[in-house]
N, C-alpha and C. Protein backbone atom coordinates (compact mmCIF):
# COMPACT_ATOMS: atom_id res chain seq x y z
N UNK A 1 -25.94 3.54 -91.94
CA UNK A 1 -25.23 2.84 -90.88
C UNK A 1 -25.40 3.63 -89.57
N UNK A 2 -25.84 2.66 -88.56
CA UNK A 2 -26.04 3.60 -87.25
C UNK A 2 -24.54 3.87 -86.61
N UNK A 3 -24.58 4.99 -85.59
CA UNK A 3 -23.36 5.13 -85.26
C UNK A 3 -24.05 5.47 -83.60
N UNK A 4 -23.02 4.46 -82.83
CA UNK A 4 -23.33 4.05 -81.32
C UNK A 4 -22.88 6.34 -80.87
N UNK A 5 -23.74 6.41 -80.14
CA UNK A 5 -23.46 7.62 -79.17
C UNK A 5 -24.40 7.56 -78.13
N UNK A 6 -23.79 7.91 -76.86
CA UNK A 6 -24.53 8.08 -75.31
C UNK A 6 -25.48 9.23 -75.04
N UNK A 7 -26.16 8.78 -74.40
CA UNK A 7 -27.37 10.33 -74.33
C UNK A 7 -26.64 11.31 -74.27
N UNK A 8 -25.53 11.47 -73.57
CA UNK A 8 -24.84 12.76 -73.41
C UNK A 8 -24.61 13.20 -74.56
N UNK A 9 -23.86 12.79 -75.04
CA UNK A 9 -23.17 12.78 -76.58
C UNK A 9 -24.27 13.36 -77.43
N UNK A 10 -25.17 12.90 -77.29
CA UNK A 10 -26.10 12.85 -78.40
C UNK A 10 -26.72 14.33 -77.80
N UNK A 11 -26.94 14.64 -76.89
CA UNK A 11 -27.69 16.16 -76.43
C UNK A 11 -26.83 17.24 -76.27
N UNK A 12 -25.41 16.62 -76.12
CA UNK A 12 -24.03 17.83 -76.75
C UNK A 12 -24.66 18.23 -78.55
N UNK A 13 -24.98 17.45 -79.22
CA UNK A 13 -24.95 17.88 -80.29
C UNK A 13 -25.92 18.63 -80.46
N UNK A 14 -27.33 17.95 -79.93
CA UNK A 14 -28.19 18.81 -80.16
C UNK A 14 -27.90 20.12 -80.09
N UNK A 15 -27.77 20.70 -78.81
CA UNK A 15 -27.26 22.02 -78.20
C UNK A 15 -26.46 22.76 -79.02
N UNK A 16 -25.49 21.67 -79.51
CA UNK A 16 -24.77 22.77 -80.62
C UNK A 16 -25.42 23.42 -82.33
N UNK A 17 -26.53 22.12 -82.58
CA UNK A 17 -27.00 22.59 -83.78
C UNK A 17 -28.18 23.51 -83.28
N UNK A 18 -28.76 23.93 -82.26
CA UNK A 18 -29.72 24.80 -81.85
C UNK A 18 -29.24 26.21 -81.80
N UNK A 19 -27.70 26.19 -81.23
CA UNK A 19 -26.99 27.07 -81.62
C UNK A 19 -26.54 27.78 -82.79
N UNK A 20 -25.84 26.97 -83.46
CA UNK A 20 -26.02 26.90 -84.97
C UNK A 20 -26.79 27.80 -85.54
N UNK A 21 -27.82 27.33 -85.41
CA UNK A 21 -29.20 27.76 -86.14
C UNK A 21 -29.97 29.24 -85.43
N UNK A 22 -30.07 28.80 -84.20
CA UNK A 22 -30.29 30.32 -83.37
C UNK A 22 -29.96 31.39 -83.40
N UNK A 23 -28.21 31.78 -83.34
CA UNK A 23 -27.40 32.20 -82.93
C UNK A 23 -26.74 32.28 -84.11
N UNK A 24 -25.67 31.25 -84.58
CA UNK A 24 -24.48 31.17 -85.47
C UNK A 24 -25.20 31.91 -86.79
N UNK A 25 -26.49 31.83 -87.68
CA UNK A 25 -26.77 31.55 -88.60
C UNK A 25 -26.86 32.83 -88.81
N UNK A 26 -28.36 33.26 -87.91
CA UNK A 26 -28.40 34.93 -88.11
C UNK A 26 -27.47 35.91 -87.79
N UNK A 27 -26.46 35.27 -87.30
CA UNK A 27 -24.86 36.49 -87.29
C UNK A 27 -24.44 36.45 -88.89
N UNK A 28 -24.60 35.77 -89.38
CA UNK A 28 -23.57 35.50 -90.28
C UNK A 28 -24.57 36.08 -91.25
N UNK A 29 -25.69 35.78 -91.40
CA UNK A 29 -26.58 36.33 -92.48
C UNK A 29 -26.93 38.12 -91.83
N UNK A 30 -26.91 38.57 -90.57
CA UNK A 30 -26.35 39.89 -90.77
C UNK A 30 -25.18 40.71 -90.93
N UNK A 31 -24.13 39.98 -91.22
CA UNK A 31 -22.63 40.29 -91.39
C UNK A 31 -22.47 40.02 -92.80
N UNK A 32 -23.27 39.56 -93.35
CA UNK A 32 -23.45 39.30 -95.11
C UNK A 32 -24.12 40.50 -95.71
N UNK A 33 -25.25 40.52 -94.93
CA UNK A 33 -26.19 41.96 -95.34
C UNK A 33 -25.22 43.30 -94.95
N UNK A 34 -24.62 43.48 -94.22
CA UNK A 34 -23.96 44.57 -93.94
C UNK A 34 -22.69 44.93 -94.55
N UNK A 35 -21.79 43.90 -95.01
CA UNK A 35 -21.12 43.45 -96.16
C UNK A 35 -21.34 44.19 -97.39
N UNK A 36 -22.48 43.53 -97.93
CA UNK A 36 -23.06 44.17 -99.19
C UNK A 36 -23.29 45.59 -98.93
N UNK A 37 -23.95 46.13 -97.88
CA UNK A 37 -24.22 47.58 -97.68
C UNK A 37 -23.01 48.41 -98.10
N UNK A 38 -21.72 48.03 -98.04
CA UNK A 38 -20.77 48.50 -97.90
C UNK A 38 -20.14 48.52 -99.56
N UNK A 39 -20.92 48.21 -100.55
CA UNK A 39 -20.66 48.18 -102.10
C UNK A 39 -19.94 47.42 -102.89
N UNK A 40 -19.22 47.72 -103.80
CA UNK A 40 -18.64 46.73 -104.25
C UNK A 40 -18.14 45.59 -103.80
N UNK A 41 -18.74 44.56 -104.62
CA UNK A 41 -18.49 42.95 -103.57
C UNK A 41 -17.21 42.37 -103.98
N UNK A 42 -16.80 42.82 -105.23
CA UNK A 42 -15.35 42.44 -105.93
C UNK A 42 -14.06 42.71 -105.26
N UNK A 43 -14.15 43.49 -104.38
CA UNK A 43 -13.10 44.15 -103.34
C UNK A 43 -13.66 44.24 -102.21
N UNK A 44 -14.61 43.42 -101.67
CA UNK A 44 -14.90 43.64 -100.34
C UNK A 44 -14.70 42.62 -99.44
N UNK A 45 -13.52 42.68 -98.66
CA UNK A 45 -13.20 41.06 -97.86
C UNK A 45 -14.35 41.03 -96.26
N UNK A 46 -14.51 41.92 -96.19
CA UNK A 46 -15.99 41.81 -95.12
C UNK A 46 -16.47 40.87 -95.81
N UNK A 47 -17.34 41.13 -97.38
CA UNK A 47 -18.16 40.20 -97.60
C UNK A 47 -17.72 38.82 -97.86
N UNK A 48 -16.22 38.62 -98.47
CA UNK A 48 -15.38 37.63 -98.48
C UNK A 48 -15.70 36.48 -97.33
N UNK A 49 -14.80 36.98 -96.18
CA UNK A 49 -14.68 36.35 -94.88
C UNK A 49 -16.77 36.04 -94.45
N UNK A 50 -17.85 36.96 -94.79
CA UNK A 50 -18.85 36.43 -93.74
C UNK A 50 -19.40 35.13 -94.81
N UNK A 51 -19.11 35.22 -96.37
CA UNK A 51 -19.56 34.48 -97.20
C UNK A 51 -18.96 33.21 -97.07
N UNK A 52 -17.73 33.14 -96.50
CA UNK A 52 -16.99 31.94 -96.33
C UNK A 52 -17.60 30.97 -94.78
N UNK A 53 -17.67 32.03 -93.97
CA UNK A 53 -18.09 31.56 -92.30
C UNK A 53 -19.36 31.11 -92.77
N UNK A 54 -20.30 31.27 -93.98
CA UNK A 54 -21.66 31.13 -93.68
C UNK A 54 -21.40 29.75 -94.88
N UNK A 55 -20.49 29.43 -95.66
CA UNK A 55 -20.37 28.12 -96.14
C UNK A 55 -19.81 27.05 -94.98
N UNK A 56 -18.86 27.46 -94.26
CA UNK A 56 -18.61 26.70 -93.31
C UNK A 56 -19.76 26.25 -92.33
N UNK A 57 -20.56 27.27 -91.91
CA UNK A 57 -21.69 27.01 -90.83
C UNK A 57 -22.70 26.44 -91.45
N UNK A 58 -22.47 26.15 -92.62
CA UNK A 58 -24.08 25.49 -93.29
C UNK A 58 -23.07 23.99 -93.31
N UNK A 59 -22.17 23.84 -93.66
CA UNK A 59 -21.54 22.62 -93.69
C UNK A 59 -21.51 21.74 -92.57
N UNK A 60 -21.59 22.45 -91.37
CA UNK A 60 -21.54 21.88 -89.89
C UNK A 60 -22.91 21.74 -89.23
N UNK A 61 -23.83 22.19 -89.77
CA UNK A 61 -25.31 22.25 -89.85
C UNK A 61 -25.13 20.73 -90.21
N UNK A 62 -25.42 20.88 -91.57
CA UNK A 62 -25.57 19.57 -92.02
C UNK A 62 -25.15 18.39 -91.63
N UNK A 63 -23.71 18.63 -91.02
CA UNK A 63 -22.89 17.48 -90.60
C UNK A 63 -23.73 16.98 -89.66
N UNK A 64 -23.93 17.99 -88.50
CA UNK A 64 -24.36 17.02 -87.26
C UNK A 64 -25.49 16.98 -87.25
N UNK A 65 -26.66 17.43 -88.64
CA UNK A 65 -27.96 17.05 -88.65
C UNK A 65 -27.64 15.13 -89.14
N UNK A 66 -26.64 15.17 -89.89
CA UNK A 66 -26.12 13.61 -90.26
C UNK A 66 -26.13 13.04 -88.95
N UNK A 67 -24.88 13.33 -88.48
CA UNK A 67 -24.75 12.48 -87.29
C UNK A 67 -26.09 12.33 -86.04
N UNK A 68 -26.47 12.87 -86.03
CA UNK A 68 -28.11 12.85 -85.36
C UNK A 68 -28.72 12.27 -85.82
N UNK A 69 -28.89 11.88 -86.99
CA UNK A 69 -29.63 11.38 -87.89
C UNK A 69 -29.30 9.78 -88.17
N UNK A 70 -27.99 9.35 -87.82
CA UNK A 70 -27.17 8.17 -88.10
C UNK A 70 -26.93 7.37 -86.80
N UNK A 71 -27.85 8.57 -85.78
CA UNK A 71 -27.02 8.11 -84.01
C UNK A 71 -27.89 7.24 -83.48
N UNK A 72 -27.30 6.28 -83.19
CA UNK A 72 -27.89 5.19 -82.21
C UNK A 72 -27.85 5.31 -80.60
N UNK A 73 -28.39 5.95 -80.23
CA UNK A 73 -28.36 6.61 -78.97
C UNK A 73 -28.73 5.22 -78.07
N UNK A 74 -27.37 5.20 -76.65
CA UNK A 74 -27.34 4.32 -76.05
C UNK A 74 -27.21 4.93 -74.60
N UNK A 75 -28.31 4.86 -73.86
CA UNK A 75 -28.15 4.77 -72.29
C UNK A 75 -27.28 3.64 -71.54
N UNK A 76 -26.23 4.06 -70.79
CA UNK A 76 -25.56 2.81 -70.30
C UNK A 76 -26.55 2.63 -68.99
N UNK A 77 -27.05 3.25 -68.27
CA UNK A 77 -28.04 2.84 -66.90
C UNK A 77 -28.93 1.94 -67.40
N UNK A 78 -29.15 1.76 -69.23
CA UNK A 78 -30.48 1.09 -69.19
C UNK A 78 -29.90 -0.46 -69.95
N UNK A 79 -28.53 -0.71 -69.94
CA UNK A 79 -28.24 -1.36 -70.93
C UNK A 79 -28.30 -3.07 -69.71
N UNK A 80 -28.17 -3.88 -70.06
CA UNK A 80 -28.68 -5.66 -69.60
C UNK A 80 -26.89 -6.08 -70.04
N UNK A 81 -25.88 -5.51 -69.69
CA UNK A 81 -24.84 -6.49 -70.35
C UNK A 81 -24.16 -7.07 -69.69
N UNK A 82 -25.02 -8.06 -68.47
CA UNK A 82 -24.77 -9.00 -67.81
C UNK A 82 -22.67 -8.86 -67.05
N UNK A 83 -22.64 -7.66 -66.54
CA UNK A 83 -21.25 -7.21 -66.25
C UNK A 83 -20.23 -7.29 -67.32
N UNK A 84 -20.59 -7.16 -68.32
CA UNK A 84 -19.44 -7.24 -69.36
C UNK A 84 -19.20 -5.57 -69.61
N UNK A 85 -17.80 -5.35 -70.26
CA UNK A 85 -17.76 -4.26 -70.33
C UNK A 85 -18.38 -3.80 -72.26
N UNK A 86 -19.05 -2.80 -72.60
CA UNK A 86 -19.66 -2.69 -73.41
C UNK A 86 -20.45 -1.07 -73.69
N UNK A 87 -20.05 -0.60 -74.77
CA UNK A 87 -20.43 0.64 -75.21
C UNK A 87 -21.04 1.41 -74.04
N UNK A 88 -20.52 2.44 -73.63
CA UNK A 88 -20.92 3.04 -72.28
C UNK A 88 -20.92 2.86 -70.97
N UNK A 89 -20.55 1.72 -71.33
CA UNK A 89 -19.80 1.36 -69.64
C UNK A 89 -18.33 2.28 -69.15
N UNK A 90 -18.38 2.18 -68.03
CA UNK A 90 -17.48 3.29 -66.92
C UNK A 90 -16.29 2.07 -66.64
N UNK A 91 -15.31 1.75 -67.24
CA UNK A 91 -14.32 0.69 -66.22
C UNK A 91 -12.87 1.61 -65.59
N UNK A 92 -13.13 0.70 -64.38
CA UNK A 92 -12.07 1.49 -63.85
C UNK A 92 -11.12 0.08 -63.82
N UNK A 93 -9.82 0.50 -64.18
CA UNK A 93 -8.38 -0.42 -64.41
C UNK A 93 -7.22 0.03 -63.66
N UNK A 94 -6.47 -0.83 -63.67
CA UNK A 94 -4.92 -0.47 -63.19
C UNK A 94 -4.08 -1.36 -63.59
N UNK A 95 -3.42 -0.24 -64.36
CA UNK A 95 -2.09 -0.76 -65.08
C UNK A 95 -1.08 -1.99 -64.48
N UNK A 96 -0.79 -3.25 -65.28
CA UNK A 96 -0.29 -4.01 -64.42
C UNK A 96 1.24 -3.63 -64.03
N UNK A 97 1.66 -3.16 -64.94
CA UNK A 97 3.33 -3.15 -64.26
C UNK A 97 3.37 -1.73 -63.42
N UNK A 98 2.27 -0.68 -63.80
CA UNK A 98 3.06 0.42 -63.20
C UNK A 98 1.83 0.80 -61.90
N UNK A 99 1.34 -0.08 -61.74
CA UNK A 99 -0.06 -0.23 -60.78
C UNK A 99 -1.04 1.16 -60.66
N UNK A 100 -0.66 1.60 -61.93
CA UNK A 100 -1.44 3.10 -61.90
C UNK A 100 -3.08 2.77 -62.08
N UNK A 101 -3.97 3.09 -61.31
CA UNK A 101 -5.32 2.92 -61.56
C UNK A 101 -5.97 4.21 -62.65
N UNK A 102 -6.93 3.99 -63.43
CA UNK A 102 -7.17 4.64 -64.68
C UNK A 102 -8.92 4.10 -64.69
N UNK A 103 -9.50 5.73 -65.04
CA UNK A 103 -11.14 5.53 -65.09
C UNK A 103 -11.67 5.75 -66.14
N UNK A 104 -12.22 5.15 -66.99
CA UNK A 104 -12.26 5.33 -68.43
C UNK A 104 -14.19 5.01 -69.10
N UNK A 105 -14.80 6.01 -69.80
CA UNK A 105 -16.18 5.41 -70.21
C UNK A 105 -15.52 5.56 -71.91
N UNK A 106 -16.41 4.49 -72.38
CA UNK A 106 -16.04 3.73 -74.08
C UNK A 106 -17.57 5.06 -74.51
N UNK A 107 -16.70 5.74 -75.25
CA UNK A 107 -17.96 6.79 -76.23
C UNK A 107 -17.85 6.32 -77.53
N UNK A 108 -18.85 7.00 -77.93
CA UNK A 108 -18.53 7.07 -79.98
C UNK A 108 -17.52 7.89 -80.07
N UNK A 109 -17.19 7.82 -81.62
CA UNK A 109 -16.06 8.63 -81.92
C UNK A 109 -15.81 10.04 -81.56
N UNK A 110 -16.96 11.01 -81.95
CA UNK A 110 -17.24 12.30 -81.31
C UNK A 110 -17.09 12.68 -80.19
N UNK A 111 -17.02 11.45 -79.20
CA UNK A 111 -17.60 11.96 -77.71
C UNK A 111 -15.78 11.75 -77.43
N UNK A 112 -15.27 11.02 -78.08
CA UNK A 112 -14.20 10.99 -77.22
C UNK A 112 -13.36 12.10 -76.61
N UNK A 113 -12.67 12.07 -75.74
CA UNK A 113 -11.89 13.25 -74.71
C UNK A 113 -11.49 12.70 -73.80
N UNK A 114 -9.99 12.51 -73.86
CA UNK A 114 -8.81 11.98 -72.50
C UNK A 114 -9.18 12.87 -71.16
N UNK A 115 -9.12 14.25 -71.49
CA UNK A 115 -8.81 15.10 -70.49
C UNK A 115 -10.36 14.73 -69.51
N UNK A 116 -11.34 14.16 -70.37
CA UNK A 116 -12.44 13.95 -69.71
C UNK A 116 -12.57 12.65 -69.26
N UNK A 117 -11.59 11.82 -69.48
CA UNK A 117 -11.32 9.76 -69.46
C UNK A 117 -12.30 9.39 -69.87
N UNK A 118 -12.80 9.96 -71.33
CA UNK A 118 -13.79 9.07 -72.29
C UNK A 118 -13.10 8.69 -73.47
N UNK A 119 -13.07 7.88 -74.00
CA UNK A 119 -12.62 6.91 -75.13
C UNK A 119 -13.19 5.90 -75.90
N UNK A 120 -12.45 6.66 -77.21
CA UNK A 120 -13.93 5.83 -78.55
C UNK A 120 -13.64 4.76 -78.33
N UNK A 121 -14.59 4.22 -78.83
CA UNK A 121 -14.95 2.83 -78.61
C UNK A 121 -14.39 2.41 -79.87
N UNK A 122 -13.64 2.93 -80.73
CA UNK A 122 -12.77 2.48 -81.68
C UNK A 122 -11.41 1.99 -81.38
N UNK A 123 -10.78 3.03 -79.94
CA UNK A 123 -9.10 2.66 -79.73
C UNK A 123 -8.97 1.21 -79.42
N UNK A 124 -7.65 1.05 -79.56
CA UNK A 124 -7.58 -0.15 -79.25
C UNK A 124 -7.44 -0.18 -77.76
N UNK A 125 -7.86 -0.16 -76.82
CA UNK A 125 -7.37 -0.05 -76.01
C UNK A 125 -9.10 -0.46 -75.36
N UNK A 126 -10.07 0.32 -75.58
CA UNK A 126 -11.49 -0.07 -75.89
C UNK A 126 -11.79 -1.76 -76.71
N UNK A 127 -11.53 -1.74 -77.75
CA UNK A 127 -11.60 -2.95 -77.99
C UNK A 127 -11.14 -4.15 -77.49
N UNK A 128 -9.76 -3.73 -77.19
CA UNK A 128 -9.21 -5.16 -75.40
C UNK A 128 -10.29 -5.24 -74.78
N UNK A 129 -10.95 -3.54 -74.43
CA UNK A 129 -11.97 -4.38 -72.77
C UNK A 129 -13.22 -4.80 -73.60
N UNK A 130 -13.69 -4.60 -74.57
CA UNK A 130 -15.22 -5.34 -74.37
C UNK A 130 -15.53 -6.33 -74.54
N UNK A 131 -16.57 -6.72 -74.00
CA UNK A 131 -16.89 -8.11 -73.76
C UNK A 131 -16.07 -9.11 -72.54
N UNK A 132 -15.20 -7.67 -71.77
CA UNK A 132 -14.34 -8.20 -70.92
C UNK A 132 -14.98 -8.42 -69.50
N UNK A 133 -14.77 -9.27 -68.20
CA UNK A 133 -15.54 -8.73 -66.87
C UNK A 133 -14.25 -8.44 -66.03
N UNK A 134 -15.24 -8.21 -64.62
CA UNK A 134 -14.29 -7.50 -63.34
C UNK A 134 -13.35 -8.90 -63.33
N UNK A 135 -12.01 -8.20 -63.01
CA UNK A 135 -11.36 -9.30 -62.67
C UNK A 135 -10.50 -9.98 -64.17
N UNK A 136 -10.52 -9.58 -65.06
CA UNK A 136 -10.38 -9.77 -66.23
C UNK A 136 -8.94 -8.73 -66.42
N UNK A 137 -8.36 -9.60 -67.23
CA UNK A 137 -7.27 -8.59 -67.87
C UNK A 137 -6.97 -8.39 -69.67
N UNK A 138 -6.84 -6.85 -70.00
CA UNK A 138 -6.93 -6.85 -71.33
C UNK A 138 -5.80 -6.54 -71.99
N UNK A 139 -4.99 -7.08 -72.49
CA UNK A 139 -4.27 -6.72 -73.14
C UNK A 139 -3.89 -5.65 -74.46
N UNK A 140 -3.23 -4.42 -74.45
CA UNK A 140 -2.96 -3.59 -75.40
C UNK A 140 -1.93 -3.61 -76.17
N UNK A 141 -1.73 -3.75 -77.61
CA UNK A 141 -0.42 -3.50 -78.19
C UNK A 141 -0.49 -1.68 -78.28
N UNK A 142 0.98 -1.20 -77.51
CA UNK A 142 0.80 0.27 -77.64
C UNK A 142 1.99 0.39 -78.19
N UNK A 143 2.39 1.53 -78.41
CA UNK A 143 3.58 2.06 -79.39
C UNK A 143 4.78 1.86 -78.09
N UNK A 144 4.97 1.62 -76.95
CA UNK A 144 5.58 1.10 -76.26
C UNK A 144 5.80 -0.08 -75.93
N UNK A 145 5.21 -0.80 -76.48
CA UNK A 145 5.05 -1.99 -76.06
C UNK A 145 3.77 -2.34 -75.92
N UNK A 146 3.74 -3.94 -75.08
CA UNK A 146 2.45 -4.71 -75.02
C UNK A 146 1.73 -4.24 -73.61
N UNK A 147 0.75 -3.73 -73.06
CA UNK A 147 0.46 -2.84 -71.99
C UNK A 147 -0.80 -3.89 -71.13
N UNK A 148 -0.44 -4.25 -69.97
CA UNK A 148 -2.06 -5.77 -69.21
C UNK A 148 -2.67 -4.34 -68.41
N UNK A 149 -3.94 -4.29 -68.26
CA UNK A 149 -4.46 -3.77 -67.48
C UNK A 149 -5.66 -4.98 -66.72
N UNK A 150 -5.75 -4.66 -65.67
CA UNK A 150 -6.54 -5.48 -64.94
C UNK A 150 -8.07 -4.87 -64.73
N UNK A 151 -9.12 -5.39 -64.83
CA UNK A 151 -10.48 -4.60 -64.88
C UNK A 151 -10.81 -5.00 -63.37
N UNK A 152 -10.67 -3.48 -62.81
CA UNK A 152 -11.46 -3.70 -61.25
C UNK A 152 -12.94 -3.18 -60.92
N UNK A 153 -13.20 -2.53 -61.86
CA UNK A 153 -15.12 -2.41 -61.76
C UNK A 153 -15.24 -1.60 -62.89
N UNK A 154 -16.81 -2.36 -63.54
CA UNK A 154 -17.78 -1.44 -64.23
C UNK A 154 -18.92 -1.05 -64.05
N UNK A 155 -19.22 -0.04 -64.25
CA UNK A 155 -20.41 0.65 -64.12
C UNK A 155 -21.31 1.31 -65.00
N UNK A 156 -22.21 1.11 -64.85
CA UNK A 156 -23.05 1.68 -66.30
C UNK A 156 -23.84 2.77 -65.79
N UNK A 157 -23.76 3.67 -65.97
CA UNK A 157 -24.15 5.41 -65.68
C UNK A 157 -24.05 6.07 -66.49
């Protein structure tokens, strides 16, 4: 099953499994060797703790060789979606009752981050706008209540 992610998204990961592998791997496989130098492995939490970091770092290897592997990498500059709002699009909204304006791009799950106003394209809040246009209003059921936002531009960047 493919899984939608934005070039960005998708070259965050890279970067991190290059790391991984560069960097993360051979620490851990010399903190293993040095471990052992140190003798008995039955009582040795050096070797404990680097044997554990180096199951974890092979686990996260793998993961995001998956997700790389599963990613449907989507440019929003290159996408045709006739002004609708849609996976990687940029919409900017404002709240109807509290007229607060709000700038928001729809990521994959991974990419998401408030503090950055990106949001999976899973929330509900994402699913109101797509397929939505300018001028359009989407409705949210939120744990406060029912929430209208009004769509005043999208952009695909």
């Amino acid at each position: 099953m493919k899984i939608p992610m934005t070039v960005t998204g998708a070259e965050r990961l890279k970067q991190e499994l290059h790391r991984l592998r560069t960097v993360e791997r051979p620490a851990t496989i010399q903190a293993l060797a040095e471990a052992r130098s140190h003798g008995d492995l039955s009582e040795n939490a050096e070797y404990d703790a680097a044997k554990e970091r180096q199951g974890f770092l092979e686990g996260r290897i793998s993961e995001v060789e998956q997700k790389l592997g599963n990613a449907q990498i989507i440019n929003p500059a290159e996408l045709d979606a006739d002004g609708r709002v849609v996976f990687g699009a940029t919409v900017e909204l404002e709240a109807s009752k509290a007229g607060a304006r709000v700038t928001y791009q729809i990521v994959g799950e991974d990419e998401a981050d408030l503090k950055h106003n990106k949001i999976s394209v899973s929330s509900p809040l994402a699913r109101a706008l797509i397929g939505k246009n300018e001028g359009d209003t989407a409705e949210v059921q939120a744990p406060g209540g029912l929430r209208e936002y009004e769509i005043l531009a999208i952009r695909y960047v």
